[in-house]
N, C-alpha and C. Protein backbone atom coordinates (compact mmCIF):
# COMPACT_ATOMS: atom_id res chain seq x y z
N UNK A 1 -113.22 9.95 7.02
CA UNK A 1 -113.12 10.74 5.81
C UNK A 1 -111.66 10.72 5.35
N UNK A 2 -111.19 11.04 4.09
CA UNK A 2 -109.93 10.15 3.51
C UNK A 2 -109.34 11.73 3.55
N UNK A 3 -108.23 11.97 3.29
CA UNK A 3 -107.48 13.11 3.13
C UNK A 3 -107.89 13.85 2.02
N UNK A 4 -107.91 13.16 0.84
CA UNK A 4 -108.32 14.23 -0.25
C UNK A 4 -110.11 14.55 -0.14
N UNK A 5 -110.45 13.94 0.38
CA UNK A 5 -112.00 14.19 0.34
C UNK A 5 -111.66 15.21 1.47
N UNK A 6 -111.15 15.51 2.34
CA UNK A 6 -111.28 16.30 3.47
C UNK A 6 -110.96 17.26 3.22
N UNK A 7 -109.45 17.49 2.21
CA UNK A 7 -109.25 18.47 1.32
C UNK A 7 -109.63 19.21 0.80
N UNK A 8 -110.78 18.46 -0.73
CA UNK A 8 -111.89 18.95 -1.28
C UNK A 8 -113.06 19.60 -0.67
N UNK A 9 -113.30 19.35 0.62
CA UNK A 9 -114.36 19.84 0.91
C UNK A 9 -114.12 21.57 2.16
N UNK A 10 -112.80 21.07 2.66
CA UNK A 10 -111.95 22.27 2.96
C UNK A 10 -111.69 23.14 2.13
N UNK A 11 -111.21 22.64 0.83
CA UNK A 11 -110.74 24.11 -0.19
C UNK A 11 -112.31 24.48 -0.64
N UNK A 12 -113.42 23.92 -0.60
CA UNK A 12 -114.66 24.17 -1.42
C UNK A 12 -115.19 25.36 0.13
N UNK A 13 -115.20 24.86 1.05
CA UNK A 13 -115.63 25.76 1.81
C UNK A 13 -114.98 27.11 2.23
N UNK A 14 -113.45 26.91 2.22
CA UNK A 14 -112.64 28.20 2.24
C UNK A 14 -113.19 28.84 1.19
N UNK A 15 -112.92 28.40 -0.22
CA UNK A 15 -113.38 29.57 -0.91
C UNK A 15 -114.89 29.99 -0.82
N UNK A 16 -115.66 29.06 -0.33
CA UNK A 16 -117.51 29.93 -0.69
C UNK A 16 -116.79 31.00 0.52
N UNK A 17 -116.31 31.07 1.74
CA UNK A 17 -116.24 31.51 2.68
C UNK A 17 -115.29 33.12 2.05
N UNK A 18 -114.91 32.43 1.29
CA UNK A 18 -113.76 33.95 0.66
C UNK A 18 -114.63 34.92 -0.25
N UNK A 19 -115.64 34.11 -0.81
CA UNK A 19 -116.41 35.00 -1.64
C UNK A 19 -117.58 35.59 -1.20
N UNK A 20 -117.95 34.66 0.34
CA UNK A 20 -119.23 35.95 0.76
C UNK A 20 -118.78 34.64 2.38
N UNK A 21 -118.33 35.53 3.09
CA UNK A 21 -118.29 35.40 4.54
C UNK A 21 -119.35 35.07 5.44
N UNK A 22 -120.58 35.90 5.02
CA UNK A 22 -121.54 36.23 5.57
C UNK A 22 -122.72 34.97 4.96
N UNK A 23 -122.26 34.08 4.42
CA UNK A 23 -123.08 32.96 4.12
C UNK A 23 -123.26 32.16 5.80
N UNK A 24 -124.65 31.88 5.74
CA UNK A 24 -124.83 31.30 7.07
C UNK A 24 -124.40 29.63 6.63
N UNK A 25 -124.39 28.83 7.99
CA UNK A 25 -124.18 27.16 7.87
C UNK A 25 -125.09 26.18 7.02
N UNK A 26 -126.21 27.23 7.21
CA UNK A 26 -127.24 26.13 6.45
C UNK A 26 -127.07 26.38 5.00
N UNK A 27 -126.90 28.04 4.86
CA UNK A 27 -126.20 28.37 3.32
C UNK A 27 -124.66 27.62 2.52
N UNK A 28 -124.36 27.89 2.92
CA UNK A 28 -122.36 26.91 3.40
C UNK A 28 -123.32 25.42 2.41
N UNK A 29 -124.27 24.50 3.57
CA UNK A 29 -124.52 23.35 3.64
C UNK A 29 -125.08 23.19 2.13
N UNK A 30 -126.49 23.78 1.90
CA UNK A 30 -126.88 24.17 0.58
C UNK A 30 -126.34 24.25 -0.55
N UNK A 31 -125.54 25.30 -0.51
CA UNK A 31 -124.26 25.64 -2.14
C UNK A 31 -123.30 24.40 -2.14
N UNK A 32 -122.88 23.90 -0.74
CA UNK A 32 -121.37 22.90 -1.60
C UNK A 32 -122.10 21.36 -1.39
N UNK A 33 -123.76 21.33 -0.95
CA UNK A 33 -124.36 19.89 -0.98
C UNK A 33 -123.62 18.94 -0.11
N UNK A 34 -123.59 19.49 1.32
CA UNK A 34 -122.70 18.75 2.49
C UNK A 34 -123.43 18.53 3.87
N UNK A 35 -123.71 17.96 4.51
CA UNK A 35 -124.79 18.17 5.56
C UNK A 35 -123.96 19.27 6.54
N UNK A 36 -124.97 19.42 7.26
CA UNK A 36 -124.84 20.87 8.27
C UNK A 36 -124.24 20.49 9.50
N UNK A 37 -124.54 19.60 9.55
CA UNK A 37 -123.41 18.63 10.29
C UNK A 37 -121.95 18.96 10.20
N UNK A 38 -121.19 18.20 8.84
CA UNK A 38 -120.17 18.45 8.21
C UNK A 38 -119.44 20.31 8.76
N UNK A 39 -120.21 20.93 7.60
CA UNK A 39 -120.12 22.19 7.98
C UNK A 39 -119.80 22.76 9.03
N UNK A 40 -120.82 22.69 10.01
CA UNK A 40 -120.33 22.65 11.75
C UNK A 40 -119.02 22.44 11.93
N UNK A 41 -118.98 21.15 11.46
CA UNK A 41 -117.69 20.33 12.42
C UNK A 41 -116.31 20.71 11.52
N UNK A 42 -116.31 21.02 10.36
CA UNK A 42 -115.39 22.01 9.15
C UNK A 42 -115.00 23.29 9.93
N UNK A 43 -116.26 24.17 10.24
CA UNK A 43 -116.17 25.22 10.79
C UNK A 43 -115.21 25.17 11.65
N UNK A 44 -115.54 24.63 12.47
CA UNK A 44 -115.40 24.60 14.13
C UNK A 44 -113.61 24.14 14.50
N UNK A 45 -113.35 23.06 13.55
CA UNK A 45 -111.45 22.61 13.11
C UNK A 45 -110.95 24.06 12.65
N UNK A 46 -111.60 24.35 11.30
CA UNK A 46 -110.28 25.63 10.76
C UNK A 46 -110.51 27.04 11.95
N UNK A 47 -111.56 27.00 12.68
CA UNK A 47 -111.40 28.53 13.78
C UNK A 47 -110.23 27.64 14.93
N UNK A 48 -110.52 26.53 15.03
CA UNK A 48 -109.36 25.79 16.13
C UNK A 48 -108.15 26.17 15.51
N UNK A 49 -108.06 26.05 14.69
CA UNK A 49 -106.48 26.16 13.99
C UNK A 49 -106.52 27.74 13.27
N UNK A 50 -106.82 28.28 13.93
CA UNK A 50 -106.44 29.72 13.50
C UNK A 50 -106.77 30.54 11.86
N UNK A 51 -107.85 29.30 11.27
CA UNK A 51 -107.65 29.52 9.38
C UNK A 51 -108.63 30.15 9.54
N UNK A 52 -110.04 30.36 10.30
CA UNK A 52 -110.99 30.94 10.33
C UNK A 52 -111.61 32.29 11.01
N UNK A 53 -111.96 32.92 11.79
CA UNK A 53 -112.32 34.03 12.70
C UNK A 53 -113.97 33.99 12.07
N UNK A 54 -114.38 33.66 13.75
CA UNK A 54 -116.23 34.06 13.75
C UNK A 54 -115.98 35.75 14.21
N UNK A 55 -116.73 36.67 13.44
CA UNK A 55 -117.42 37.60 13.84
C UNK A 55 -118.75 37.71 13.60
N UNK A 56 -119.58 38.34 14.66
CA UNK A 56 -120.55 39.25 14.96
C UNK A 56 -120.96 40.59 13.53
N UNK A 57 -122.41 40.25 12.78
CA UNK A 57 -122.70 41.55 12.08
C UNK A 57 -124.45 41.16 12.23
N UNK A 58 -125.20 42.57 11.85
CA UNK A 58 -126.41 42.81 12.22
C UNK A 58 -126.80 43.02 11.08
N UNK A 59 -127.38 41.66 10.61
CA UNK A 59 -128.11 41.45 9.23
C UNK A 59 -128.89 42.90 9.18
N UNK A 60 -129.86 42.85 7.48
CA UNK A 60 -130.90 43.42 7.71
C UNK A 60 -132.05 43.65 8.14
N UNK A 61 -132.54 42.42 8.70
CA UNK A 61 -133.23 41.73 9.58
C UNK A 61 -133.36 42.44 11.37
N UNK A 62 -132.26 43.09 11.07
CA UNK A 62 -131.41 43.59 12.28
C UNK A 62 -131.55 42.48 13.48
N UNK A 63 -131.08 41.63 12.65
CA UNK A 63 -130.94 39.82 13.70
C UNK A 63 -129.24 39.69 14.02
N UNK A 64 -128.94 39.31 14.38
CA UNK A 64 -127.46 39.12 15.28
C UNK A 64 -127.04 37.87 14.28
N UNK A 65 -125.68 38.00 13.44
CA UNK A 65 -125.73 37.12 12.56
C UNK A 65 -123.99 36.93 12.59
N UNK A 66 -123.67 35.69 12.08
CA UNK A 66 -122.30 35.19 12.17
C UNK A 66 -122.04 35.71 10.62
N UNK A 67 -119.82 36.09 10.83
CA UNK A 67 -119.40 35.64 9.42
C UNK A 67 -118.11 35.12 9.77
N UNK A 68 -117.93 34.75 8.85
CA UNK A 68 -116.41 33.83 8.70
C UNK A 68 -115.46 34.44 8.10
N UNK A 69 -114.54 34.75 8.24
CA UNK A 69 -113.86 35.58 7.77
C UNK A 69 -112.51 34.74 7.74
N UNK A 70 -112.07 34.26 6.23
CA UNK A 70 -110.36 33.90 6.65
C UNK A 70 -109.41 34.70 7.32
N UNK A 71 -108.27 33.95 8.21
CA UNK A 71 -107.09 35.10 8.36
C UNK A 71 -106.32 34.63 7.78
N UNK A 72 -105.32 35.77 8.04
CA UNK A 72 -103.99 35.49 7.08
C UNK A 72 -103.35 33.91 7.09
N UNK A 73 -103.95 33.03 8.13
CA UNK A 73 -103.23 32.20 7.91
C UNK A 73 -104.09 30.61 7.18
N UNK A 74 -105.22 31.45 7.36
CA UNK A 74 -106.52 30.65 6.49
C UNK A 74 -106.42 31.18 5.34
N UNK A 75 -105.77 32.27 5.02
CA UNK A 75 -105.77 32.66 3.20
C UNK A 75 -104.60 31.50 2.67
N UNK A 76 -103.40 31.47 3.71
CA UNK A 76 -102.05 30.98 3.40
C UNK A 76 -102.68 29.55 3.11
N UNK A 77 -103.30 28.93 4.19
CA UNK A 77 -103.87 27.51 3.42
C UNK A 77 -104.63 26.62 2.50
N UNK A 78 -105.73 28.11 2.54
CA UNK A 78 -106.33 27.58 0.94
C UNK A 78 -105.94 27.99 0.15
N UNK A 79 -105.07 28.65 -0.23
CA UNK A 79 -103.32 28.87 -1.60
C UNK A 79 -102.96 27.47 -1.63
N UNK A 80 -102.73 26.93 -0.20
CA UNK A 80 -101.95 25.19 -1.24
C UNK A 80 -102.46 24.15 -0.87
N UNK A 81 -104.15 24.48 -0.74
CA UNK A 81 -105.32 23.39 -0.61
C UNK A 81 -105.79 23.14 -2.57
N UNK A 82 -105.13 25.02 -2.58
CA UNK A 82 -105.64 25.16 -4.42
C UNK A 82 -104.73 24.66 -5.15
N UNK A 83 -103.45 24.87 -4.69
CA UNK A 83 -102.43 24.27 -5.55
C UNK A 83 -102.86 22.55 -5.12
N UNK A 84 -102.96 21.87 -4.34
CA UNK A 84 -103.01 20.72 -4.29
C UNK A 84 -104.22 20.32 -5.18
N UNK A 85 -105.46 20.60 -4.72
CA UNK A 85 -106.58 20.35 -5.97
C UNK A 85 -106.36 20.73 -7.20
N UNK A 86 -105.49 21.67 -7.93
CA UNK A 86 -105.12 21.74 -8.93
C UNK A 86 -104.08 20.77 -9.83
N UNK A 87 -103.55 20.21 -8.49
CA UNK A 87 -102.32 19.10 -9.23
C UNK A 87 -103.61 18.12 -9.34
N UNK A 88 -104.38 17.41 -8.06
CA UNK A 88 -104.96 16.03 -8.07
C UNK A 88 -106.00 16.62 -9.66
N UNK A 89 -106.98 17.51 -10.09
CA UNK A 89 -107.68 17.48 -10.61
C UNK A 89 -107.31 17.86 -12.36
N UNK A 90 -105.48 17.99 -12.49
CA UNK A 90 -104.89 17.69 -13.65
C UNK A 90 -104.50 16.34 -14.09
N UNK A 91 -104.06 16.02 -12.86
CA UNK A 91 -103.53 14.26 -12.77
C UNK A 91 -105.17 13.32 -13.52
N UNK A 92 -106.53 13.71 -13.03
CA UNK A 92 -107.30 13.39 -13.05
C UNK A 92 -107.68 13.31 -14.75
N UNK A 93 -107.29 14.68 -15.00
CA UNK A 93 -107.74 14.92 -16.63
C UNK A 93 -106.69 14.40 -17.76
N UNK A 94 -105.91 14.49 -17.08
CA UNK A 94 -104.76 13.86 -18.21
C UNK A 94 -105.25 12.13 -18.09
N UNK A 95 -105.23 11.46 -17.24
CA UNK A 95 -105.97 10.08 -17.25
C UNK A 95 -106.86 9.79 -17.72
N UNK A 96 -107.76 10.76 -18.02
CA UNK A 96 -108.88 10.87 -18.53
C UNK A 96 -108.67 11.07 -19.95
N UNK A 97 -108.12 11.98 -20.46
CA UNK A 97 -107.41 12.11 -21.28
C UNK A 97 -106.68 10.44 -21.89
N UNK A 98 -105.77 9.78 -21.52
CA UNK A 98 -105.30 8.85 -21.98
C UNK A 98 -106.29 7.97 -22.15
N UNK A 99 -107.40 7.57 -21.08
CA UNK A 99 -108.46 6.52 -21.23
C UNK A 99 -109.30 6.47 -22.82
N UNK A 100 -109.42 7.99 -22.44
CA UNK A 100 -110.35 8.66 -24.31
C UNK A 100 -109.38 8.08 -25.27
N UNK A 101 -108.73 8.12 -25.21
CA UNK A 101 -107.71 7.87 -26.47
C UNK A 101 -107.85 6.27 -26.43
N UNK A 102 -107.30 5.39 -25.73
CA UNK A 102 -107.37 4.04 -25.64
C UNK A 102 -109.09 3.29 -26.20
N UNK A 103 -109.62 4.13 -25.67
CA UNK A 103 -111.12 3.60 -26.11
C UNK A 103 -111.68 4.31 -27.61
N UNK A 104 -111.15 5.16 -27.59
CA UNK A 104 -111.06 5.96 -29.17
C UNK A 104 -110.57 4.67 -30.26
N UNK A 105 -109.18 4.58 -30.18
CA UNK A 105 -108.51 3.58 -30.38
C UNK A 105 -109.16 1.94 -30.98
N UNK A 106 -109.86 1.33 -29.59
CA UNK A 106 -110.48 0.53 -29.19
C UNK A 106 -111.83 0.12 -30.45
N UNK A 107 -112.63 1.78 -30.27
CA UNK A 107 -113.74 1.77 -30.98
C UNK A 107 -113.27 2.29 -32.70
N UNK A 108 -112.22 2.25 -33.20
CA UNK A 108 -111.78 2.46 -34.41
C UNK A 108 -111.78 3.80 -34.71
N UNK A 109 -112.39 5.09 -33.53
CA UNK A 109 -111.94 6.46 -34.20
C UNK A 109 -110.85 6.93 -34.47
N UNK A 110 -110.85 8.11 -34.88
CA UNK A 110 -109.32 8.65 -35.23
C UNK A 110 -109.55 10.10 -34.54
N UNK A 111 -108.55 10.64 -34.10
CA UNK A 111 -108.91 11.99 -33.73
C UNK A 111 -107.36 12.63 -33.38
N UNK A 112 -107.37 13.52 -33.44
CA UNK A 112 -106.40 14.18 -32.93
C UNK A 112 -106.41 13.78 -31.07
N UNK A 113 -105.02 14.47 -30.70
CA UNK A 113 -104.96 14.27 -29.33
C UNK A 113 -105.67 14.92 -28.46
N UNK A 114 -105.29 16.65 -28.91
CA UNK A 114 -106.79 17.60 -28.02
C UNK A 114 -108.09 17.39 -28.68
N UNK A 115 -108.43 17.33 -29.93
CA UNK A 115 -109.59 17.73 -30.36
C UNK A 115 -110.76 16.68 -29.93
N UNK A 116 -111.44 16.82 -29.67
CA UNK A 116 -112.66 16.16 -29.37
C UNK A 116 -113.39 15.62 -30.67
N UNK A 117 -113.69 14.36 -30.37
CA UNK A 117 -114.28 13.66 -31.36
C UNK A 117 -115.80 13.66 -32.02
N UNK A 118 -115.42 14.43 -33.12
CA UNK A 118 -117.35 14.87 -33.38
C UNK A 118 -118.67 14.08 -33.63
N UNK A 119 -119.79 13.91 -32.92
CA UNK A 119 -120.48 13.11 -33.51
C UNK A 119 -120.48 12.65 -35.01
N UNK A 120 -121.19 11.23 -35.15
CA UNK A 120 -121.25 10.66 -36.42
C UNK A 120 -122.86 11.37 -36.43
C-alpha cells in the first residue's frame, strides 16, 4: 500500500473514529468501503503506536462491546494527516482546474476561470 493511500485511509478512519467511537469493525469496514481485514490491521498499528485506546462499554444489547477512542496523541496526528490531505486534495483541484481550462480551450468554450461552464 503506497503512503498516500495509507494516509487516506488513516485520516478516513481517525475521523469516522472521532465522530462515533463506538462504531464496531464491520461498521468502520461498511461506511469507509474497506475490507475488515484492512480495518483490523489499521486498528491494530494506530493502538501500537499510541494514536488509538480500545475500551470496554455495554451496548444496549447489554453485550460487551469495543470503542476506539483517539488519544491525545491520535488527535495530534490526524491534525496533520488533515493538513496533509488538504494540501494533496487542493494540489488535485487546482490540476483539475487547469486541465478544464485547456480542454475548454481545446473545445472552443469561453468561460471565466471560476465559473463553470453552462450547458448548451
Amino acid at each position: 500500500m503506497s503512503r498516500e493511500i495509507d494516509e487516506d485511509v488513516r485520516f478516513r478512519l481517525m475521523r469516522a473514529l472521532q465522530d462515533d467511537p463506538t462504531l464496531s469493525q464491520r461498521a468502520l469496514s461498511r461506511e469507509l468501503g474497506l475490507s475488515l481485514g484492512l480495518v483490523n490491521y489499521c486498528l491494530k498499528a494506530l493502538t501500537q503506536k499510541g494514536q488509538v485506546k480500545i475500551q470496554n462499554f455495554r451496548a444496549a444489547d447489554n453485550k460487551l462491546r469495543y470503542a476506539y477512542v483517539l488519544t491525545p496523541r491520535g488527535l495530534r496526528e490526524r491534525t496533520m494527516l488533515t493538513r496533509r490531505f488538504l494540501q494533496r486534495r487542493t494540489a488535485e483541484y487546482e490540476a483539475l482546474k487547469a486541465e478544464i481550462r485547456v480542454l475548454e480551450k481545446e473545445a472552443g468554450m469561453h468561460s471565466t476561470q471560476d465559473e463553470p461552464v453552462s450547458g448548451e
